[in-house]
PDB file of N, CA and C in Angstrom:
ATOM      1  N   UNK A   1      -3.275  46.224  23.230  1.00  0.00           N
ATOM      2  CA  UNK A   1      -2.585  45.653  22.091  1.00  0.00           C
ATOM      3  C   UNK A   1      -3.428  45.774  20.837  1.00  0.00           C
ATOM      4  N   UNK A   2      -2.674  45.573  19.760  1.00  0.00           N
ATOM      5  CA  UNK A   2      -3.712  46.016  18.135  1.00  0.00           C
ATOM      6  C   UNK A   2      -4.082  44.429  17.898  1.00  0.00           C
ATOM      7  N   UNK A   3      -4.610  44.299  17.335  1.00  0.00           N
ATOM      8  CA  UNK A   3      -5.047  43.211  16.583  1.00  0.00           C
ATOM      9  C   UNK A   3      -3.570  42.300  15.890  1.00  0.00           C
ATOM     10  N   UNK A   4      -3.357  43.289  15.403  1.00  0.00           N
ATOM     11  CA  UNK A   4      -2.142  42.343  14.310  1.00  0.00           C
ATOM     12  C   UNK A   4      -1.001  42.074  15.622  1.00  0.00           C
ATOM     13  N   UNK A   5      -1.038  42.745  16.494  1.00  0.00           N
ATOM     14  CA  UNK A   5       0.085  42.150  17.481  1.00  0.00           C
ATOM     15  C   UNK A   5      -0.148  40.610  17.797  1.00  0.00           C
ATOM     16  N   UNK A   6      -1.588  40.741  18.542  1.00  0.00           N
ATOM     17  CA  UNK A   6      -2.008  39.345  19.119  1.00  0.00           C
ATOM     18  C   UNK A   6      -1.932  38.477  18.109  1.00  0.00           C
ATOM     19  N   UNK A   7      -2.514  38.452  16.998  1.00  0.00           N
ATOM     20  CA  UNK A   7      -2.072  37.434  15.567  1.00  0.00           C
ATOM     21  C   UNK A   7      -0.409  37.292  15.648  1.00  0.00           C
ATOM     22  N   UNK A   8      -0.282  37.933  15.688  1.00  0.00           N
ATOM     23  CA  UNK A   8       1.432  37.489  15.383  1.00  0.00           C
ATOM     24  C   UNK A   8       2.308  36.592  16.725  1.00  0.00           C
ATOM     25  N   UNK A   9       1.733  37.049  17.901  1.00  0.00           N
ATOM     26  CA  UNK A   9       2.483  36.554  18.739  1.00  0.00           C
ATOM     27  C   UNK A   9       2.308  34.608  18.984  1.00  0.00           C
ATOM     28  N   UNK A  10       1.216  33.918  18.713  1.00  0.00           N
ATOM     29  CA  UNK A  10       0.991  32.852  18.508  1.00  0.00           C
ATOM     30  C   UNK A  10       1.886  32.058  17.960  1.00  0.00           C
ATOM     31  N   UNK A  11       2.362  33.049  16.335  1.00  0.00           N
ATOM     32  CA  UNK A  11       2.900  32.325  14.943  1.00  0.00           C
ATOM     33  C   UNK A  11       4.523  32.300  15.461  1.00  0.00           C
ATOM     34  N   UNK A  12       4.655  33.690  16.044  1.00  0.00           N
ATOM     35  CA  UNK A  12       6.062  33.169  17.100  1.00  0.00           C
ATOM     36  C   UNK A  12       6.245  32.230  18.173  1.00  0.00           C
ATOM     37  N   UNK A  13       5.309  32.129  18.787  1.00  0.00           N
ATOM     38  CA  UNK A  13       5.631  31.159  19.835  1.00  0.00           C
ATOM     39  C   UNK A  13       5.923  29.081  19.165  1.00  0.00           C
ATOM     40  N   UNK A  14       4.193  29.154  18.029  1.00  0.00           N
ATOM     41  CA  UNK A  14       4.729  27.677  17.712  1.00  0.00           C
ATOM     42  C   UNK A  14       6.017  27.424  16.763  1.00  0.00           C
ATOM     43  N   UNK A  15       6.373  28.627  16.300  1.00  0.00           N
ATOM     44  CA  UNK A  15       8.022  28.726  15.550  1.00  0.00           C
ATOM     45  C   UNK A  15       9.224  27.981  16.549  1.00  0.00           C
ATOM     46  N   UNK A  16       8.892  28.865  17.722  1.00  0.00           N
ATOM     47  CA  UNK A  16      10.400  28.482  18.741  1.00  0.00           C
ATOM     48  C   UNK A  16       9.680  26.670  19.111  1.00  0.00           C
ATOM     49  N   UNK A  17       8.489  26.817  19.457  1.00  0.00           N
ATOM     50  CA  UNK A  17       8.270  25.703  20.362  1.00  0.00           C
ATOM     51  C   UNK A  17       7.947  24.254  19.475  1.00  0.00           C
ATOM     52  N   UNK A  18       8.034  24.425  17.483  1.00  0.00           N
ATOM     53  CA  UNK A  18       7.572  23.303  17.016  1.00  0.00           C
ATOM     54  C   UNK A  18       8.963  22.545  16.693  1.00  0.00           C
ATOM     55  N   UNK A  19       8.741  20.851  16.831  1.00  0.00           N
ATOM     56  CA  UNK A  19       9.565  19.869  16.831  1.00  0.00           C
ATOM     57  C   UNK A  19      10.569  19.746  15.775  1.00  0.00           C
ATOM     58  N   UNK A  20      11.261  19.340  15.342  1.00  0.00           N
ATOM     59  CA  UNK A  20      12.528  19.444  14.773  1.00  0.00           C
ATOM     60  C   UNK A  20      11.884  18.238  13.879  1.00  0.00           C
ATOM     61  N   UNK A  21      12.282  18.511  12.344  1.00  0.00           N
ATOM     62  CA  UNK A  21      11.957  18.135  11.063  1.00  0.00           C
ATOM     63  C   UNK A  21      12.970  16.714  10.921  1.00  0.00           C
ATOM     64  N   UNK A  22      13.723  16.675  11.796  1.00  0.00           N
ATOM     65  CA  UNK A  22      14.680  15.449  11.819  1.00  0.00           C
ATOM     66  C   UNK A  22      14.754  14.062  12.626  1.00  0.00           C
ATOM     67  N   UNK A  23      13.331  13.966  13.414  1.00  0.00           N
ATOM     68  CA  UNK A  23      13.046  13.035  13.676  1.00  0.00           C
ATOM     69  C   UNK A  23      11.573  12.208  13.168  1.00  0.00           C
ATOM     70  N   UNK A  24      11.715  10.895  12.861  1.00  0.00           N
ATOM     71  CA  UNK A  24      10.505   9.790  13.004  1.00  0.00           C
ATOM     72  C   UNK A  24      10.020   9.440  14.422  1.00  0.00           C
ATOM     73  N   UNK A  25       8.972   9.782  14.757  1.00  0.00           N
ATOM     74  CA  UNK A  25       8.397   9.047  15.828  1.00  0.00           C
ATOM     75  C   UNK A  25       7.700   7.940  15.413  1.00  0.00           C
ATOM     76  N   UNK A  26       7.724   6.395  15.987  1.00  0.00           N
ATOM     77  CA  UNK A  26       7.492   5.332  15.644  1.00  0.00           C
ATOM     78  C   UNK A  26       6.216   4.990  16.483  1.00  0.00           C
ATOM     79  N   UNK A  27       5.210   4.326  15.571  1.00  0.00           N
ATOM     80  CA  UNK A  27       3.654   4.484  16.610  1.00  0.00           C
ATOM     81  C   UNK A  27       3.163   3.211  15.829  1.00  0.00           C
ATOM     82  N   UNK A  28       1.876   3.331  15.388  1.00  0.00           N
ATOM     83  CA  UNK A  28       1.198   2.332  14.847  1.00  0.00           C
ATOM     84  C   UNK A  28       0.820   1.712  13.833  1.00  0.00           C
ATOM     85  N   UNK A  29       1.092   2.646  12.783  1.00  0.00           N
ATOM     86  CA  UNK A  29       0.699   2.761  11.415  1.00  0.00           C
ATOM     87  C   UNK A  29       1.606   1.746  10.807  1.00  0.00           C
ATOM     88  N   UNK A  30       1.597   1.339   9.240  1.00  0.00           N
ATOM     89  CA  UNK A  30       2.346   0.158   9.124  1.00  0.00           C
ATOM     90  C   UNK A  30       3.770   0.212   8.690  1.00  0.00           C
ATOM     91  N   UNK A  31       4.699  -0.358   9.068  1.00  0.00           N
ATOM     92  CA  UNK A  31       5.910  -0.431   8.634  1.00  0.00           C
ATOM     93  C   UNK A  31       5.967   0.363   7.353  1.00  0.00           C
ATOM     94  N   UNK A  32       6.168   0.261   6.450  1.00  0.00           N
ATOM     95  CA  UNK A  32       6.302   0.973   5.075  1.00  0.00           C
ATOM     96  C   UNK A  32       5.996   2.273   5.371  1.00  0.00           C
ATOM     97  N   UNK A  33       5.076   3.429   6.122  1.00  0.00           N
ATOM     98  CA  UNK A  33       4.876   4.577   6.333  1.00  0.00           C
ATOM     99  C   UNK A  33       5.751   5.033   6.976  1.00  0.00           C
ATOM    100  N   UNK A  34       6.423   4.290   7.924  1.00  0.00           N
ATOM    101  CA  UNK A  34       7.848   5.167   8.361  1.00  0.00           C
ATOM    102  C   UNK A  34       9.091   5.043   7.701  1.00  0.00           C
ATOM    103  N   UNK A  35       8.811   4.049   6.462  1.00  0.00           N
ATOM    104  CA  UNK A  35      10.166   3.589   5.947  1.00  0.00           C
ATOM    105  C   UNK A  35      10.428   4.839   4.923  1.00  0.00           C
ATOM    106  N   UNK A  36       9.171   4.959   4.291  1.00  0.00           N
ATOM    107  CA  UNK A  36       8.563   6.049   3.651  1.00  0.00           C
ATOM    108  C   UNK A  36       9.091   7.638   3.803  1.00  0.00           C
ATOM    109  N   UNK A  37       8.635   7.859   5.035  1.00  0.00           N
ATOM    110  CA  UNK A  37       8.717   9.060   5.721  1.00  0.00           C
ATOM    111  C   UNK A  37      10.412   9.453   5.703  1.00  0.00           C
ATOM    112  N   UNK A  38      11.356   8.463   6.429  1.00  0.00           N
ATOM    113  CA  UNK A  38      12.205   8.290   6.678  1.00  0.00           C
ATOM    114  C   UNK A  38      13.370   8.684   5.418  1.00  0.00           C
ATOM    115  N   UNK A  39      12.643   8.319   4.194  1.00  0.00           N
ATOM    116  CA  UNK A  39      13.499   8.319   2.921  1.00  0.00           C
ATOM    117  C   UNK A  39      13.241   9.723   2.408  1.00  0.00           C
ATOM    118  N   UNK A  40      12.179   9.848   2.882  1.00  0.00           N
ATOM    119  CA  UNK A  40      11.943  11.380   2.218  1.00  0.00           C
ATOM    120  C   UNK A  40      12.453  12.330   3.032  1.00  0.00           C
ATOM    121  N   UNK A  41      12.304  12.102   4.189  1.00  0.00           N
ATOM    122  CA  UNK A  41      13.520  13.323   5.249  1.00  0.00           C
ATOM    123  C   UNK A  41      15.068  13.482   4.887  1.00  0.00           C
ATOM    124  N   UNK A  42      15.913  11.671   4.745  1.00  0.00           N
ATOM    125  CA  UNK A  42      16.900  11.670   4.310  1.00  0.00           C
ATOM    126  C   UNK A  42      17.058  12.545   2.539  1.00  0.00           C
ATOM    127  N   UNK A  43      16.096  12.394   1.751  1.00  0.00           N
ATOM    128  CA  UNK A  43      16.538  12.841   0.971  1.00  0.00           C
ATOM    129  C   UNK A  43      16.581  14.645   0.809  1.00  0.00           C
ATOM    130  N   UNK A  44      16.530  15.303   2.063  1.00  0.00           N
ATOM    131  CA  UNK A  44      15.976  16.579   1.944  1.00  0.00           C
ATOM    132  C   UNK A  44      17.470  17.122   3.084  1.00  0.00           C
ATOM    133  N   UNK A  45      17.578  16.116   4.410  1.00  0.00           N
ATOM    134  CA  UNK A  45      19.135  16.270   5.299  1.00  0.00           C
ATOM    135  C   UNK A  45      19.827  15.151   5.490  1.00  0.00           C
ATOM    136  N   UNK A  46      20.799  15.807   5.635  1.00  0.00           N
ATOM    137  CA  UNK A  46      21.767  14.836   6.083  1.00  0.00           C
ATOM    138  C   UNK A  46      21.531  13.356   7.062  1.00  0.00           C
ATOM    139  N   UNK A  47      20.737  13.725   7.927  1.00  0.00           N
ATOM    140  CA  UNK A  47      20.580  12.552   8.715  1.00  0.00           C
ATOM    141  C   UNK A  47      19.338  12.936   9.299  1.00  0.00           C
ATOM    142  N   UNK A  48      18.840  11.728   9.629  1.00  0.00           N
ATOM    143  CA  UNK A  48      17.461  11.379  10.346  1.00  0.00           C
ATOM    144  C   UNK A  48      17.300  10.485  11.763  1.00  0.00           C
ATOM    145  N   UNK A  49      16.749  11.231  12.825  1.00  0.00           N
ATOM    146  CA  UNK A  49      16.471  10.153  13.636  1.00  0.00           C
ATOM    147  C   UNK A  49      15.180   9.458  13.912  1.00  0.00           C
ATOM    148  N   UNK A  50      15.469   8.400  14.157  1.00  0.00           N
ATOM    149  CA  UNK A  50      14.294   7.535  14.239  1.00  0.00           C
ATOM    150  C   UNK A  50      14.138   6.982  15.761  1.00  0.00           C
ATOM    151  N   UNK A  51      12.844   7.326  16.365  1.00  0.00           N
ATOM    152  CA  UNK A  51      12.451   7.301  17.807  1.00  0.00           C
ATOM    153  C   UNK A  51      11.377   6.774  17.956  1.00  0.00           C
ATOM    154  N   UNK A  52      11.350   5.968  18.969  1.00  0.00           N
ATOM    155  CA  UNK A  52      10.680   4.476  19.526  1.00  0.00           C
ATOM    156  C   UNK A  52      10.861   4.812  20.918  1.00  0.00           C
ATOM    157  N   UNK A  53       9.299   3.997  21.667  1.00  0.00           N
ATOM    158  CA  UNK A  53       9.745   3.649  22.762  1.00  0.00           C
ATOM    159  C   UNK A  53       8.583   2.673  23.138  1.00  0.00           C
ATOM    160  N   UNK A  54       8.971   2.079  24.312  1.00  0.00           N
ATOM    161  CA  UNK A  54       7.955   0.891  24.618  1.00  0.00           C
ATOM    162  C   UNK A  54       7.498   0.101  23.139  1.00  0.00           C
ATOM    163  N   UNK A  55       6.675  -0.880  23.353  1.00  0.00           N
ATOM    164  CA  UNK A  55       6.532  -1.745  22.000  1.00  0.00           C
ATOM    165  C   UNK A  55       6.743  -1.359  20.997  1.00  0.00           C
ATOM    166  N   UNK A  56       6.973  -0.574  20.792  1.00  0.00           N
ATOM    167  CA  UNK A  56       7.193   0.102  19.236  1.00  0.00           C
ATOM    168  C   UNK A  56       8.901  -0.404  18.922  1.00  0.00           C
ATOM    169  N   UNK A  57       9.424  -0.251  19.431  1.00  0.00           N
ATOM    170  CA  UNK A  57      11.086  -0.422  19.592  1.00  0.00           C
ATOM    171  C   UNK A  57      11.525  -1.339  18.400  1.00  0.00           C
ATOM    172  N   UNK A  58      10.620  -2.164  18.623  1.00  0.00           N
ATOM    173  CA  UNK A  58      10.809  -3.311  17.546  1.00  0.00           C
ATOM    174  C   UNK A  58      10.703  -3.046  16.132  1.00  0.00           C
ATOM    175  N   UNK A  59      10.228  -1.993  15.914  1.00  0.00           N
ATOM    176  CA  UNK A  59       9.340  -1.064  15.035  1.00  0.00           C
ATOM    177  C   UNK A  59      10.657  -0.397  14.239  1.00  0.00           C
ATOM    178  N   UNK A  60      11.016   0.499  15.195  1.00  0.00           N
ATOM    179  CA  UNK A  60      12.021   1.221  14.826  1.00  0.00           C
ATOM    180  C   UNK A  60      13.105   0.699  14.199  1.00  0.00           C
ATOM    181  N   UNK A  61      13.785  -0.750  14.883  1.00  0.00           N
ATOM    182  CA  UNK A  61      14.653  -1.072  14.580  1.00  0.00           C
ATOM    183  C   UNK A  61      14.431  -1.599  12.904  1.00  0.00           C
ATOM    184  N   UNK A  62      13.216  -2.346  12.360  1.00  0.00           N
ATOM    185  CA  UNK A  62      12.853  -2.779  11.151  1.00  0.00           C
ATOM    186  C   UNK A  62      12.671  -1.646  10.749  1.00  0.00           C
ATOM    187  N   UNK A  63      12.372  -0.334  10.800  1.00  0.00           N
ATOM    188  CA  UNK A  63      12.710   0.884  10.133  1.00  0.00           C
ATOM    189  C   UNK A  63      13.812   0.879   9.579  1.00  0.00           C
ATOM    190  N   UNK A  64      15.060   0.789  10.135  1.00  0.00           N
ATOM    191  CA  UNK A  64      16.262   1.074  10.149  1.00  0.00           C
ATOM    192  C   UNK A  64      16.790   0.045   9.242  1.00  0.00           C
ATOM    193  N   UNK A  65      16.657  -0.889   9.621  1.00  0.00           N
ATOM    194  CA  UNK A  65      17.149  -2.208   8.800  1.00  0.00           C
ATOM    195  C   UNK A  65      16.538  -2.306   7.353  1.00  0.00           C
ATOM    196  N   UNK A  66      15.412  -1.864   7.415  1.00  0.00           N
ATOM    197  CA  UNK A  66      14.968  -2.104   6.023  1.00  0.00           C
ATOM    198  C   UNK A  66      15.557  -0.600   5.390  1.00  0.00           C
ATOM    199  N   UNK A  67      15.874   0.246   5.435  1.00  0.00           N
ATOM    200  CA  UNK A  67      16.547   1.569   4.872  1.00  0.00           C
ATOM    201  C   UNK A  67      17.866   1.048   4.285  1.00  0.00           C
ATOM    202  N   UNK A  68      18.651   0.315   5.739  1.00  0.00           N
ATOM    203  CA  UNK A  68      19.876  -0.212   5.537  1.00  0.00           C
ATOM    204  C   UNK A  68      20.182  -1.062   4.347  1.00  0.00           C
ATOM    205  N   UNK A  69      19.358  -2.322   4.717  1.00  0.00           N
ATOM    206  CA  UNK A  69      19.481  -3.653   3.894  1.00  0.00           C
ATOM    207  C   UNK A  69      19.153  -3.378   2.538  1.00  0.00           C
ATOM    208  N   UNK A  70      17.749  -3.058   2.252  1.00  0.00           N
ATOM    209  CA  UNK A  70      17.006  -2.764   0.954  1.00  0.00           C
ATOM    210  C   UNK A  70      17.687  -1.473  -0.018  1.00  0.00           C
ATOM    211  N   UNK A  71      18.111  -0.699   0.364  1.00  0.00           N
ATOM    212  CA  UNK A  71      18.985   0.795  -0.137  1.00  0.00           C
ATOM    213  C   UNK A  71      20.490   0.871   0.106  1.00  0.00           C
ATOM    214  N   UNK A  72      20.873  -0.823  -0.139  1.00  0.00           N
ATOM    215  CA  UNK A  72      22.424  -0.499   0.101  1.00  0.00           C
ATOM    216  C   UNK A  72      22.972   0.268  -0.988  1.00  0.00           C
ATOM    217  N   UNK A  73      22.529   0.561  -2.453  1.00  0.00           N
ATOM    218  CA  UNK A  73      23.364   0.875  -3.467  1.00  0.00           C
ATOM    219  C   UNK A  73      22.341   2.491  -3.305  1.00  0.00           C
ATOM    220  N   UNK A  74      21.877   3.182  -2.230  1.00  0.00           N
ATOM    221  CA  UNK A  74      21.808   4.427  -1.607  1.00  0.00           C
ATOM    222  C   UNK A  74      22.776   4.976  -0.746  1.00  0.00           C
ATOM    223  N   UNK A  75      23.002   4.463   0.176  1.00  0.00           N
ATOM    224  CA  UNK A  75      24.825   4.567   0.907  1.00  0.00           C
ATOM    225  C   UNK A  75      24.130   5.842   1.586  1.00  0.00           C
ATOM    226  N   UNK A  76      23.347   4.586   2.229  1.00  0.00           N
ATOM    227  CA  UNK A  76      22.988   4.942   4.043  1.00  0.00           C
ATOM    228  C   UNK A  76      23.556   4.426   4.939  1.00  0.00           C
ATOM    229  N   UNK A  77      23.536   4.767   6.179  1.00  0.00           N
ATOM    230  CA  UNK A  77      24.552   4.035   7.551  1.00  0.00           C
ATOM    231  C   UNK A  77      23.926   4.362   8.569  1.00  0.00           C
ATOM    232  N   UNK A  78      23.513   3.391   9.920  1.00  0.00           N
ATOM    233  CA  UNK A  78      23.213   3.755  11.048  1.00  0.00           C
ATOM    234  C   UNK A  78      24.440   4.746  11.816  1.00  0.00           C
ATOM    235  N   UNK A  79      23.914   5.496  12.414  1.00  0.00           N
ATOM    236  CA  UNK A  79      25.058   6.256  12.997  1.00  0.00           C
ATOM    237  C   UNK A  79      25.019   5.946  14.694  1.00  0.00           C
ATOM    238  N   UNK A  80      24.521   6.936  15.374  1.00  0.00           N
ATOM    239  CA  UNK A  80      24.280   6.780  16.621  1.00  0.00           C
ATOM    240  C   UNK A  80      23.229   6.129  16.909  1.00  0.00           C
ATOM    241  N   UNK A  81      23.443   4.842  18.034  1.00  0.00           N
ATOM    242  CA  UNK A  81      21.654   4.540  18.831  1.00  0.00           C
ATOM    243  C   UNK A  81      22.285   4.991  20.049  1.00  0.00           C
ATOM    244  N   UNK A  82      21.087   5.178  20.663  1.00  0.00           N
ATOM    245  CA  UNK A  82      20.748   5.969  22.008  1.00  0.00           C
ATOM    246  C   UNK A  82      19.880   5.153  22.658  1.00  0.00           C
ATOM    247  N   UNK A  83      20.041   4.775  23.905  1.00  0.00           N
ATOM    248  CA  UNK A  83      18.747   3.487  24.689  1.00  0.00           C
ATOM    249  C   UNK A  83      18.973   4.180  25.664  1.00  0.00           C
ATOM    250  N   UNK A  84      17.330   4.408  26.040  1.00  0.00           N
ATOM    251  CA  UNK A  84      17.595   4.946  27.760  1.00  0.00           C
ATOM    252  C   UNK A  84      15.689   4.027  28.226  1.00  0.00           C
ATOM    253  N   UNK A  85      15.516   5.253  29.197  1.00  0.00           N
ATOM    254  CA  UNK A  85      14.131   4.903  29.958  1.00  0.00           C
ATOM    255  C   UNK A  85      13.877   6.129  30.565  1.00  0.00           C
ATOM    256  N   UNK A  86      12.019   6.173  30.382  1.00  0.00           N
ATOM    257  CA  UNK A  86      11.229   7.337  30.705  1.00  0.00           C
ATOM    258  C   UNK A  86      10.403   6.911  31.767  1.00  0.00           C
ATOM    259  N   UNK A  87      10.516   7.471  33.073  1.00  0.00           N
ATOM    260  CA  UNK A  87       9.179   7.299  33.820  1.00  0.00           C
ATOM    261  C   UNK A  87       7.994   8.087  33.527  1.00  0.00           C
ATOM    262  N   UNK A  88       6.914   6.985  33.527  1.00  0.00           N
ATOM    263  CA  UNK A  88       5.428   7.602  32.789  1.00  0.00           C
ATOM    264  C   UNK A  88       4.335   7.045  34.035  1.00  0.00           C
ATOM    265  N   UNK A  89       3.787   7.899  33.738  1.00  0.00           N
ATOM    266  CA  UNK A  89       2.408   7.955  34.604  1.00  0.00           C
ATOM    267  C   UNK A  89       1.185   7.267  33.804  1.00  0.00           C
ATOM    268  N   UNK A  90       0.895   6.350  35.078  1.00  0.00           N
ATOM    269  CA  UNK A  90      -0.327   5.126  34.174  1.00  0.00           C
ATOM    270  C   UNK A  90      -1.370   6.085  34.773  1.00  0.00           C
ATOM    271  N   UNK A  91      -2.984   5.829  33.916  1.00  0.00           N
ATOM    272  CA  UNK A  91      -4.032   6.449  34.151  1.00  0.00           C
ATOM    273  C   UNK A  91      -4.350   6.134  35.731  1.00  0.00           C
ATOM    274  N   UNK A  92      -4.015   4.776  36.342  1.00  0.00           N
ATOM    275  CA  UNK A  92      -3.988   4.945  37.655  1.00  0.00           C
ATOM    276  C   UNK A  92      -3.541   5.627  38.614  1.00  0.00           C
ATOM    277  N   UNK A  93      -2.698   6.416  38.097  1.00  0.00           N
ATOM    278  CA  UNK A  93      -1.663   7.172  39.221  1.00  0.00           C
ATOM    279  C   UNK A  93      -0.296   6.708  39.202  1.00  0.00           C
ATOM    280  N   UNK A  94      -0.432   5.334  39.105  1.00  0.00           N
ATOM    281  CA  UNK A  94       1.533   4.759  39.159  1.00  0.00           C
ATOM    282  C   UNK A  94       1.807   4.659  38.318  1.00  0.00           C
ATOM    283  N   UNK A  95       3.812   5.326  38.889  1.00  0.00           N
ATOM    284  CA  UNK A  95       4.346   5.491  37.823  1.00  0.00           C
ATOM    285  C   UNK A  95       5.799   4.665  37.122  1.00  0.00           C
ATOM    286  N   UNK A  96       5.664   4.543  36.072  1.00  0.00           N
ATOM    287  CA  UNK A  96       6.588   3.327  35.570  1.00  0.00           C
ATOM    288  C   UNK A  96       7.463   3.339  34.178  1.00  0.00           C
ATOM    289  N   UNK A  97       8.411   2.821  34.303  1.00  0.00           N
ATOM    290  CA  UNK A  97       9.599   3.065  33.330  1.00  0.00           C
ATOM    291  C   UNK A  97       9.098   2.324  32.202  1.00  0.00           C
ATOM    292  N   UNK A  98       9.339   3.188  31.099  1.00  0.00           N
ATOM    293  CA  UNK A  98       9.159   2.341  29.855  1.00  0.00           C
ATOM    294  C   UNK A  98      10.800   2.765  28.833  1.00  0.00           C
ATOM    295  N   UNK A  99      10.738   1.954  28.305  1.00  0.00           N
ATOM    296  CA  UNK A  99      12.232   2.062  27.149  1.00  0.00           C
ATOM    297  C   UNK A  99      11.893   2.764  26.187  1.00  0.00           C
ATOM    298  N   UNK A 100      13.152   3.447  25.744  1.00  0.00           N
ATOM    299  CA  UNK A 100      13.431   4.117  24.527  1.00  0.00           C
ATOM    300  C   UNK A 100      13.969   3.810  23.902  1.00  0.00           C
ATOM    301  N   UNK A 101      14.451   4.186  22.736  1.00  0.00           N
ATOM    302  CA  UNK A 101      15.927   3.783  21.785  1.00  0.00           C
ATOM    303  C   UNK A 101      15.456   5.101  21.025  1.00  0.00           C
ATOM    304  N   UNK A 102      16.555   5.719  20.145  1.00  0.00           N
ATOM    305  CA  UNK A 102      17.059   6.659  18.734  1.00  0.00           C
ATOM    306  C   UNK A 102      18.029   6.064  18.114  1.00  0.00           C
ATOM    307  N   UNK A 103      17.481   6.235  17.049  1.00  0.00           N
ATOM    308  CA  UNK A 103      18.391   5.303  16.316  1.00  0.00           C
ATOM    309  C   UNK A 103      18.694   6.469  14.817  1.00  0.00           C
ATOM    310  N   UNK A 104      20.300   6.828  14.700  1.00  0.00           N
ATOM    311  CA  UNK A 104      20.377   7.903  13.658  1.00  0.00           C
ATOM    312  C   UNK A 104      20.843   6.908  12.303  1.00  0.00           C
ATOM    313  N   UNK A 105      20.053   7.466  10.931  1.00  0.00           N
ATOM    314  CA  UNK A 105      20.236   7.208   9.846  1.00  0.00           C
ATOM    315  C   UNK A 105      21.022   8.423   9.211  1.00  0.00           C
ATOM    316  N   UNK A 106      22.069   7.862   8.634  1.00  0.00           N
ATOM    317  CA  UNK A 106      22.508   8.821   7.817  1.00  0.00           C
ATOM    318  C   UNK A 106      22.953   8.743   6.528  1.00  0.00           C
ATOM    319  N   UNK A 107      22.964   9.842   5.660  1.00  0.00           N
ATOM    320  CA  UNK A 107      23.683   9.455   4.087  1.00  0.00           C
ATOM    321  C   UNK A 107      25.650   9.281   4.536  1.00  0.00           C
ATOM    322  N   UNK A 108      25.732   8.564   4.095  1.00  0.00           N
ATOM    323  CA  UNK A 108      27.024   8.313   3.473  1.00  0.00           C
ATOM    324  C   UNK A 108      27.667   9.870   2.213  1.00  0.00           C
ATOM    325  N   UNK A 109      28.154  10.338   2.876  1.00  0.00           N
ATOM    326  CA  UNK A 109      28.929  11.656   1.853  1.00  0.00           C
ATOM    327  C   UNK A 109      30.090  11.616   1.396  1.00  0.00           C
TER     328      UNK A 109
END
């Protein structure tokens, strides 16, 4: 193979394999950084999802609510939530269900 092949084949692979620009993953950082994040995705598509799981959940949902409540004269709307459960593997070996939720924000059109 040439050089410029092997360079290139990388830049294709994380193309197909990188995550979709339309979701928030909800973690640790403080409320306002995803509220943040969240407004700036909406203002770029149509809709945004916002994803939580295990303690965070709580997280997500004050994501959502504060978009909702605080930006009513923005004419946003929750659209779809989604609740399920993931089995995860503890550093011990056992393995155990933790919760999810998605929760879709969308503009009002």
């Amino acid at each position: 193979m040439l050089m410029s092949e092997v360079e290139s084949q990388p830049n294709q692979q994380n193309k197909e394999n990188s995550p979709t620009r339309d979701a928030i993953y909800i973690g640790k950082k403080p409320l306002m950084a995803y509220v943040t994040s969240t407004l700036i995705q909406l203002a770029n598509q149509p809709s945004v999802t916002i994803k939580a799981r295990g303690l965070s959940i709580g997280r997500a949902v004050d994501v959502s609510q504060i978009i909702l409540k605080r930006m009513e004269n923005a004419g946003y709307a929750i659209g779809d939530i989604i609740i399920g459960s993931e089995t995860v593997q503890a550093e011990d070996g056992r393995t155990r269900n933790v919760s999810t939720i998605e929760i879709q924000v969308k503009r009002n059109t």
